[in-house]
N, C-alpha and C. Protein backbone atom coordinates (compact mmCIF):
# COMPACT_ATOMS: atom_id res chain seq x y z
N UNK A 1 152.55 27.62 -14.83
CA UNK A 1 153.51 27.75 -15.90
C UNK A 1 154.04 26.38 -16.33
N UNK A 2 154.64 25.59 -15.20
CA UNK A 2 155.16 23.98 -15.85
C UNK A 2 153.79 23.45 -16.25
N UNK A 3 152.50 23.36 -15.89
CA UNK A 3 151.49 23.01 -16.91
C UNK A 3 151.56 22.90 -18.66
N UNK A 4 151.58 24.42 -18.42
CA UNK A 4 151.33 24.64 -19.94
C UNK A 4 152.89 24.58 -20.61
N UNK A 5 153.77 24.72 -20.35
CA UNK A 5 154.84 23.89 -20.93
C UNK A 5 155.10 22.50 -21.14
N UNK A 6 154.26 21.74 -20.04
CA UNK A 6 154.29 20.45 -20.27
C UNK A 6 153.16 20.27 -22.02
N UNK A 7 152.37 21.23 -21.78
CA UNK A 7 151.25 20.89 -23.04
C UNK A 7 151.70 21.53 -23.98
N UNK A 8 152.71 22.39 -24.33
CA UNK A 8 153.45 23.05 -25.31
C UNK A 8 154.18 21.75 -25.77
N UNK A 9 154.96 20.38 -25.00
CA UNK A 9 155.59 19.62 -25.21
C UNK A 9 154.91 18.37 -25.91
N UNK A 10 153.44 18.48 -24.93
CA UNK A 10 152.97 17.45 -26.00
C UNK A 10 151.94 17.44 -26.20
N UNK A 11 152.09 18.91 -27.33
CA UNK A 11 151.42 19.47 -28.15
C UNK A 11 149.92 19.22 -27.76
N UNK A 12 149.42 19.80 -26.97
CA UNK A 12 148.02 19.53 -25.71
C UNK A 12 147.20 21.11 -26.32
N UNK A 13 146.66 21.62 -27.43
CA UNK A 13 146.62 22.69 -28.20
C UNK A 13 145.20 22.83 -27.41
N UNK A 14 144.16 22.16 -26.70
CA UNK A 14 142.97 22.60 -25.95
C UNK A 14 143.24 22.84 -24.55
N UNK A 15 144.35 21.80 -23.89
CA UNK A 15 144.59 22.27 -22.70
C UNK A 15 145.55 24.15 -22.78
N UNK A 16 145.86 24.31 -23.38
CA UNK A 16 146.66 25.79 -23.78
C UNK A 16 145.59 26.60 -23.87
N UNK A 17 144.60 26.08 -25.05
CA UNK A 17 143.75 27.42 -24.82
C UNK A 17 142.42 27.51 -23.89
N UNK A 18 142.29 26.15 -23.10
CA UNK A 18 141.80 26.50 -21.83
C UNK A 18 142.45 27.54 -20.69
N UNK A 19 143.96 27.55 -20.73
CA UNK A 19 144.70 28.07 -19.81
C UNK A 19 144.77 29.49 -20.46
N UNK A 20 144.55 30.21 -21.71
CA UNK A 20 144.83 31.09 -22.07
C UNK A 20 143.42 32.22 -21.57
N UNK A 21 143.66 33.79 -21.26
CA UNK A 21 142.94 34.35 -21.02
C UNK A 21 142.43 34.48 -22.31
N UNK A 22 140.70 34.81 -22.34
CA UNK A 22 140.29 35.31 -23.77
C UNK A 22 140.31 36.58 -24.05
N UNK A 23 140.49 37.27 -23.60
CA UNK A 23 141.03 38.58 -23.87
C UNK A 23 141.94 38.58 -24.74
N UNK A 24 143.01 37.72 -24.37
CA UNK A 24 143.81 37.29 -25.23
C UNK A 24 144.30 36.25 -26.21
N UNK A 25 143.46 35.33 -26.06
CA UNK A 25 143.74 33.45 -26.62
C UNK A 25 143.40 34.56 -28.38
N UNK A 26 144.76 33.60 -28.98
CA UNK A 26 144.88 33.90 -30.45
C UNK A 26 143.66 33.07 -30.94
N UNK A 27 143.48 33.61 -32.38
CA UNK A 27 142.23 32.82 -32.90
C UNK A 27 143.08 31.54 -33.63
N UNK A 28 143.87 31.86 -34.32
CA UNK A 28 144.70 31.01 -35.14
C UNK A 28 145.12 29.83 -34.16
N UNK A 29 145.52 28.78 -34.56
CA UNK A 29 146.31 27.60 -34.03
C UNK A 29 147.03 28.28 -33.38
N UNK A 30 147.44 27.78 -31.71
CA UNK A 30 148.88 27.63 -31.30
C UNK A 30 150.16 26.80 -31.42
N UNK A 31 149.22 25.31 -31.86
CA UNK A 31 150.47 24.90 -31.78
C UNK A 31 150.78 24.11 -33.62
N UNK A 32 151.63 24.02 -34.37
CA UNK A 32 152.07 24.27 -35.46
C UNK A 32 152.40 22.75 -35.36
N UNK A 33 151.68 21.56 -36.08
CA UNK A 33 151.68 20.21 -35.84
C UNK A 33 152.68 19.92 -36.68
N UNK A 34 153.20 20.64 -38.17
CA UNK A 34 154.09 20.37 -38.95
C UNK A 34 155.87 20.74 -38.33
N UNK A 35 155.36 21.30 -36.99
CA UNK A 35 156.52 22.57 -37.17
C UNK A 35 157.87 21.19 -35.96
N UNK A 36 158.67 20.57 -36.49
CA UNK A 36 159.51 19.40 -35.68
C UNK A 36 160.44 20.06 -34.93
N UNK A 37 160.03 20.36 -33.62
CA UNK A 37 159.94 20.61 -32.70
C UNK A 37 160.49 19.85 -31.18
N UNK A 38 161.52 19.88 -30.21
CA UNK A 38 161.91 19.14 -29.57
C UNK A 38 162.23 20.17 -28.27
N UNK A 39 161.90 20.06 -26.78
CA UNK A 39 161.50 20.85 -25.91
C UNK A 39 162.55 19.78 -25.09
N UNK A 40 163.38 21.29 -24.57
CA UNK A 40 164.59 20.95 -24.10
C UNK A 40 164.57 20.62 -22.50
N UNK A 41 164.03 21.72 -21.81
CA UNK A 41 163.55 22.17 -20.68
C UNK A 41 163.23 23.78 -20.25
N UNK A 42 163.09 23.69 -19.06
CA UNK A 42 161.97 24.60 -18.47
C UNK A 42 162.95 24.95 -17.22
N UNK A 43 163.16 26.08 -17.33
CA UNK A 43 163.62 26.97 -16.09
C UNK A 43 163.16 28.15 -15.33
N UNK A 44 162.52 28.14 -14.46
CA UNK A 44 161.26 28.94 -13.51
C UNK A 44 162.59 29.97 -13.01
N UNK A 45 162.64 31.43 -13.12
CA UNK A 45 163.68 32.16 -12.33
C UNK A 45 162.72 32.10 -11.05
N UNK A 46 163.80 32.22 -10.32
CA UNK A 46 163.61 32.47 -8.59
C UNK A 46 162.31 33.48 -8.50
N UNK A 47 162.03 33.26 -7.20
CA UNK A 47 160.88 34.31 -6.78
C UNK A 47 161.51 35.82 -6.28
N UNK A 48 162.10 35.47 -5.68
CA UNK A 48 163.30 36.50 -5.08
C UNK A 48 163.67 37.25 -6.09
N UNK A 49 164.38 37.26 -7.68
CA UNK A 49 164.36 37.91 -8.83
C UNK A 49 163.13 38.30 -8.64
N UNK A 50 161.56 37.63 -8.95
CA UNK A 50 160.52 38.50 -9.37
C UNK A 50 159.66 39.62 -8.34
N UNK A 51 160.16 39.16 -6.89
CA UNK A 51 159.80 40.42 -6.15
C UNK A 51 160.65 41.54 -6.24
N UNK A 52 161.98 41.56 -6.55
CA UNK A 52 162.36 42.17 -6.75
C UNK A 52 162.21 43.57 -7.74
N UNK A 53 161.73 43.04 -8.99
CA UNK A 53 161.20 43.68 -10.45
C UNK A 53 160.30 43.80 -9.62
N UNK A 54 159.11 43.41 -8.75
CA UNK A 54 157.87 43.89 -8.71
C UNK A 54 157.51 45.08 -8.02
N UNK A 55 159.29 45.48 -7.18
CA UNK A 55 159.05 46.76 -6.19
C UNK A 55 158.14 48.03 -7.11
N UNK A 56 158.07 48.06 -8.47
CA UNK A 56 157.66 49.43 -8.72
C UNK A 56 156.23 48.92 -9.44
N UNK A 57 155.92 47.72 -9.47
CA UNK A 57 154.82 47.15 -10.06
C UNK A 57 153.28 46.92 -8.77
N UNK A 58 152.21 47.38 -9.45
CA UNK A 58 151.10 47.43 -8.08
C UNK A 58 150.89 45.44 -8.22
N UNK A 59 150.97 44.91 -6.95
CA UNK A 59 150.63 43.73 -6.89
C UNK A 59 149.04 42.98 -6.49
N UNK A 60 148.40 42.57 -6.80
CA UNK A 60 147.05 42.24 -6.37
C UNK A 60 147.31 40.09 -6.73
N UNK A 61 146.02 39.96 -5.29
CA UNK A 61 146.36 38.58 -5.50
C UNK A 61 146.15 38.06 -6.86
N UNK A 62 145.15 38.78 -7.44
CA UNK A 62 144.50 38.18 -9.04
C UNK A 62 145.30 38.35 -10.07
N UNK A 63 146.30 38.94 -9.82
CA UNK A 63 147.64 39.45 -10.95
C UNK A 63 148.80 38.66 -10.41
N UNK A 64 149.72 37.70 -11.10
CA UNK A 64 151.11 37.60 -11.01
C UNK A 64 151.86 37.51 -12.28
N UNK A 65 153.06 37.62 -12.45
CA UNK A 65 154.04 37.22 -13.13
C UNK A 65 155.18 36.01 -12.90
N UNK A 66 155.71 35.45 -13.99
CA UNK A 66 156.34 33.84 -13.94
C UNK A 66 157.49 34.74 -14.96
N UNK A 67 158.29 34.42 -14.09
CA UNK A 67 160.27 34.77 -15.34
C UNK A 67 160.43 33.19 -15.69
N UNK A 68 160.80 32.76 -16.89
CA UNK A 68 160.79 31.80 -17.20
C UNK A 68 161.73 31.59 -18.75
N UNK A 69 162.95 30.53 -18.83
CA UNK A 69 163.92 30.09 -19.84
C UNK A 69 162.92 28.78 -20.27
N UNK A 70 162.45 28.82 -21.27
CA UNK A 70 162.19 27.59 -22.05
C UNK A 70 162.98 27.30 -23.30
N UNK A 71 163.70 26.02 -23.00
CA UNK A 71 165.18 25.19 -23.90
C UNK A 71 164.47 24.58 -25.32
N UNK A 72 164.37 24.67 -26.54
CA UNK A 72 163.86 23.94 -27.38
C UNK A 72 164.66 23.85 -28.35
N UNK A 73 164.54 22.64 -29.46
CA UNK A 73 165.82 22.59 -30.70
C UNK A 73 164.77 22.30 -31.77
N UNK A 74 165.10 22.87 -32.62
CA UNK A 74 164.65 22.70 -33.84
C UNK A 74 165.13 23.01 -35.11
N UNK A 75 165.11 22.51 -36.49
CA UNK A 75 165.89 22.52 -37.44
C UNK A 75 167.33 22.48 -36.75
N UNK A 76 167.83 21.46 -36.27
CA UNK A 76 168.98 20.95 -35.51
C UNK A 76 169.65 22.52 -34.84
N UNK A 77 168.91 23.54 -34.25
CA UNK A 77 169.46 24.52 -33.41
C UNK A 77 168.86 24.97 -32.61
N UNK A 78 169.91 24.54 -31.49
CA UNK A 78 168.89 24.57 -30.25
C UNK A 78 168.63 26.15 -29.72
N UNK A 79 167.59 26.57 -29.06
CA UNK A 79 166.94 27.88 -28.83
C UNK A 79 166.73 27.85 -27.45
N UNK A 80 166.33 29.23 -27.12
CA UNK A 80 166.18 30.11 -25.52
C UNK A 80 164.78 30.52 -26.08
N UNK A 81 164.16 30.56 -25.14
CA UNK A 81 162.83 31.47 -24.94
C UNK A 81 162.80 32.09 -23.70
N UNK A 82 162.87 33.08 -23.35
CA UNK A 82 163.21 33.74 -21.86
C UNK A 82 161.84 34.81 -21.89
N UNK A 83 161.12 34.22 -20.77
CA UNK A 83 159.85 35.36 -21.12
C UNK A 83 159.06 35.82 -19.89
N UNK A 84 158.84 36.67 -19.28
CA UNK A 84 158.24 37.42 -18.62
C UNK A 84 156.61 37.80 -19.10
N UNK A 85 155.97 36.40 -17.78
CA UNK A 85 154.52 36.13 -18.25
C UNK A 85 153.51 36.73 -17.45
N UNK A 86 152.62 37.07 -18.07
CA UNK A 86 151.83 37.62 -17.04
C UNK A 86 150.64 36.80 -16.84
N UNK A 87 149.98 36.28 -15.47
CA UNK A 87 149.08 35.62 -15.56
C UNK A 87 147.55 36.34 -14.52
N UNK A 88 146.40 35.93 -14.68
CA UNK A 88 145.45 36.76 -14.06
C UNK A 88 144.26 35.44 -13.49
N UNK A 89 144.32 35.46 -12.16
CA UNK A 89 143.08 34.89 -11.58
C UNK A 89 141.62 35.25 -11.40
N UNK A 90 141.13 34.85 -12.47
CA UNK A 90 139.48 34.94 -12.59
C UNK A 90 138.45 33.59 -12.16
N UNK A 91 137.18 33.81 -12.17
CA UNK A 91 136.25 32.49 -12.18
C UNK A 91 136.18 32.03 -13.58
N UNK A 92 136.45 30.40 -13.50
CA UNK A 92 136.41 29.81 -14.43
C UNK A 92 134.80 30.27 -15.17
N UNK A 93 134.72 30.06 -16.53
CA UNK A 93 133.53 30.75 -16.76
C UNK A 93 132.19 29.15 -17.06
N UNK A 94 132.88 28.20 -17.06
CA UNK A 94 132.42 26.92 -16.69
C UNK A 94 132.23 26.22 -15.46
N UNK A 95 132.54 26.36 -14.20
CA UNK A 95 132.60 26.16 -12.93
C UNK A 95 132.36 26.99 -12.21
N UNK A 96 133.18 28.33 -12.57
CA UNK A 96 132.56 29.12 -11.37
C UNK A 96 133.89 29.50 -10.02
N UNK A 97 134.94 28.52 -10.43
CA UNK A 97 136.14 28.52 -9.47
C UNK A 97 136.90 29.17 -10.19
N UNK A 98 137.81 29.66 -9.04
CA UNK A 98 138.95 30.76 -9.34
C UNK A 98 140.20 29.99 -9.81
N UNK A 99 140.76 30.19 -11.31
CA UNK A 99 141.84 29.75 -11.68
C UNK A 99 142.47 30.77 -12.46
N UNK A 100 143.98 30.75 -12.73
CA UNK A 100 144.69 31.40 -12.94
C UNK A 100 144.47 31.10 -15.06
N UNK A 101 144.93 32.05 -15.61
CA UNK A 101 144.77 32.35 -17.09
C UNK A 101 146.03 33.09 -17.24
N UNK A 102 146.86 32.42 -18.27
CA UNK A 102 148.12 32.96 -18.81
C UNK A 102 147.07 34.09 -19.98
N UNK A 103 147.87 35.85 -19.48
CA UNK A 103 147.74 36.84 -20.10
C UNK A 103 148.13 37.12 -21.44
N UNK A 104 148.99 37.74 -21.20
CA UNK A 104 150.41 37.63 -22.48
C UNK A 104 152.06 37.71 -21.50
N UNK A 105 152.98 37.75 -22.52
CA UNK A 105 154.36 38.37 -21.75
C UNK A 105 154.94 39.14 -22.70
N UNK A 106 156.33 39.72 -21.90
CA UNK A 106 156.91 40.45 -22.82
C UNK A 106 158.72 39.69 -22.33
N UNK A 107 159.17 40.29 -23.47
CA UNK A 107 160.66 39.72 -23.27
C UNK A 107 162.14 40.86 -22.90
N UNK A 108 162.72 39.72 -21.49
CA UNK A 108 163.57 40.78 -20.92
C UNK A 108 164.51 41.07 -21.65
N UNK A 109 165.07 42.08 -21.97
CA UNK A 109 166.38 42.89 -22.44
C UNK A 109 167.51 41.76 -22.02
N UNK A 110 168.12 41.63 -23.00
CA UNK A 110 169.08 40.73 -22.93
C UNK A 110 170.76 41.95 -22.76
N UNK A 111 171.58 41.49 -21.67
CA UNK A 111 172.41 42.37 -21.07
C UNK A 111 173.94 41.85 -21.60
């Protein structure tokens, strides 16, 4: 996860969609070169939160999830991204080694 936030930051648009599963990798651009953009920081929630959520979820080593606050400002207002990611360990389809591929996520209910 701090990977590909680091390449969300500077704007690293092949390292992203290396990391992206193809199942899912958008066809369109990810990252928006016009779009002025300033990346605040990166906040990983605890593990302890995500076992928690995972009591009713089936766990396998090739499946995890990342809770995660990403800080960014733009058009001078600064923003939250709070997102619940899902990621999946497959063989690279170039090597042959097992690496992890950001899935998709979905976003938690804000309380």
């Amino acid at each position: 996860m701090r990977s590909r936030y680091t390449a969300f930051t500077l704007k690293d648009e092949p390292y992203l969609r290396a990391t992206w599963h193809p199942s899912t990798r958008p066809s369109e651009p990810i990252i928006d070169e016009k779009e002025p953009i300033r990346w605040l920081g990166l906040d990983i929630k605890s593990d302890l939160r995500l076992r928690k959520r995972k009591v009713d979820l089936s766990h396998t080593p090739e499946c995890d999830t990342v809770e995660f606050v990403a800080r960014f400002k733009t058009g001078g207002r600064a923003h939250r991204l709070h997102e619940l990611s899902r990621f999946v360990r497959e063989p690279d389809s170039d090597s042959g080694a097992l690496r992890w591929f950001y899935l998709d996520g979905s976003f938690p209910e804000k309380k």
